[in-house]
Protein backbone atom coordinates (compact mmCIF):
# COMPACT_ATOMS: atom_id res chain seq x y z
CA UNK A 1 0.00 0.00 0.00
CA UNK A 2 2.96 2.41 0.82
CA UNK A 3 4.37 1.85 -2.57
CA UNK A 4 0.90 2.76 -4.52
CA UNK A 5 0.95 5.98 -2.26
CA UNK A 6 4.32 7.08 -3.33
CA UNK A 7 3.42 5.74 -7.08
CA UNK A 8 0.55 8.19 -6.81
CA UNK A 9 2.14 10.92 -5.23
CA UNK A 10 4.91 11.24 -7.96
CA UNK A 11 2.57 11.12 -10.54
CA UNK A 12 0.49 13.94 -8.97
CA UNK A 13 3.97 16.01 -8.74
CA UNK A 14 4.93 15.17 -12.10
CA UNK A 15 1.60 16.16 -13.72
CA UNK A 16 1.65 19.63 -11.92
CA UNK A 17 5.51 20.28 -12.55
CA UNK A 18 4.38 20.29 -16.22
CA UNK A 19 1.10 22.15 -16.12
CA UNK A 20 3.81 24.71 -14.12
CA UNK A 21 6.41 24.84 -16.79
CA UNK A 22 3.34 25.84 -19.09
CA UNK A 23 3.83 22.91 -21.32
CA UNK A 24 1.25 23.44 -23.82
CA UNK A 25 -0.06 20.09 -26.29
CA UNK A 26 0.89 21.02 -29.92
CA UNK A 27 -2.29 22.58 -31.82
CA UNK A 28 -4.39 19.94 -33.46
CA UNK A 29 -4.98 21.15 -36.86
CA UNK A 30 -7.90 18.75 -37.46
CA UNK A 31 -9.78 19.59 -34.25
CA UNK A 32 -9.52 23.08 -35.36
CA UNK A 33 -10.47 22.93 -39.10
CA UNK A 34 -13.87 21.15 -37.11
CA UNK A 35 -14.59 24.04 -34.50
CA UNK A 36 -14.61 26.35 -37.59
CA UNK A 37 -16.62 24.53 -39.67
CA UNK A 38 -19.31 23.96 -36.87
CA UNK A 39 -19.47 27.82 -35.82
CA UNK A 40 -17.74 30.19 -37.78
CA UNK A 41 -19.13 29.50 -40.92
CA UNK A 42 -22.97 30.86 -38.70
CA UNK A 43 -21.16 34.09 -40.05
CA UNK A 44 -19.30 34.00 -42.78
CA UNK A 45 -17.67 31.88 -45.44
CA UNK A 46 -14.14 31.12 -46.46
CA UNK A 47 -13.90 34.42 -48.36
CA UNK A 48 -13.12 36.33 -45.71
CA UNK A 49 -10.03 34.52 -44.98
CA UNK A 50 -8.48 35.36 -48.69
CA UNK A 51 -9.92 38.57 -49.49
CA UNK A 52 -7.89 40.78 -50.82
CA UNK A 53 -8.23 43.69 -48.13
CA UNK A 54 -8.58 41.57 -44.63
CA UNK A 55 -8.01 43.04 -41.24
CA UNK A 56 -5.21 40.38 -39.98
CA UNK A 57 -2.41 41.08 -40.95
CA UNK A 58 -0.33 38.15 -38.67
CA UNK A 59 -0.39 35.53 -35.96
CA UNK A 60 -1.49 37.82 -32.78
CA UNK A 61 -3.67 39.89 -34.85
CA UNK A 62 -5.26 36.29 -36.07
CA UNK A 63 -5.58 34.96 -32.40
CA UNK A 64 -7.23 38.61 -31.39
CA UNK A 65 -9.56 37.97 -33.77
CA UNK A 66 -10.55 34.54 -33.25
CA UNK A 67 -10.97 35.05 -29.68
CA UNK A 68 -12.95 37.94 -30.62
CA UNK A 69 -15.05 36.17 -32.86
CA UNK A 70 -15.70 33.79 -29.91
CA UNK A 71 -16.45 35.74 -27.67
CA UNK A 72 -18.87 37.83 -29.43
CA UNK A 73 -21.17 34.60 -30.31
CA UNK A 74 -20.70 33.29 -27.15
CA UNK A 75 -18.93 30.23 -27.77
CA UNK A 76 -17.04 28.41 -24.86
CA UNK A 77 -13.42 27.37 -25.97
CA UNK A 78 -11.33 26.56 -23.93
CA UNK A 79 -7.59 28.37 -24.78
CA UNK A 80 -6.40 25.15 -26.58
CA UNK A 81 -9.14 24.97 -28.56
CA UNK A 82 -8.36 29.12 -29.50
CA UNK A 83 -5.11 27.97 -30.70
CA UNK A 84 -7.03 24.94 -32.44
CA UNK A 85 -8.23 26.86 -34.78
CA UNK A 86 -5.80 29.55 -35.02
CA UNK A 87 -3.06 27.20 -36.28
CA UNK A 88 -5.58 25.64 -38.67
CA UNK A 89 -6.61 29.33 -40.17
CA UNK A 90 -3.07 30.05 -40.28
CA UNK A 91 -2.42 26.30 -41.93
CA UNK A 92 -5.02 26.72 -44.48
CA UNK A 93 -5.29 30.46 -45.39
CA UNK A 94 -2.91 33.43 -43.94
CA UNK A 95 0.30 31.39 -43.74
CA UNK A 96 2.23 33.68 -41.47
């Protein structure tokens, strides 16, 4: 029983020490490509991604905007899901 409490208690430290370090998972380009298709597109289509005149202009400016865009329609993402689709916009369309 000792030995399963010490097991635990390592993994428990081990888990936050990373969560502390702000390890972040890598974006998941396929998760994001389906949060945009199941809510962004209530607003608009994919033109405004290539148009010739759009607003952002690079990374921050896209993640600004996304988590505008969320917040605005009320959607509850949490941040990895933010960066979900940010990498996937950025994958697909702006390419900075």
């Amino acid at each position: 029983m000792k030995t399963l409490n010490t097991l635990t208690l390592l993994l428990l430290l081990a888990s936050g020490s990373a969560l502390a370090s702000g390890q972040e998972r890598a974006p998941d380009l396929a998760n994001g490509e389906k949060l945009v298709s199941q809510n962004c597109t209530r607003c608009h289509d994919d033109s405004v991604y290539t148009r010739p005149n759009r607003r952002v202009k690079s990374l921050p400016a896209l993640g600004k905007q996304v988590r505008f865009c969320k917040d605005t329609i009320g959607i509850t993402w949490f941040d990895d899901e933010v960066n979900d689709v940010v990498y996937f916009l950025n994958d697909r369309y702006y390419h900075f």
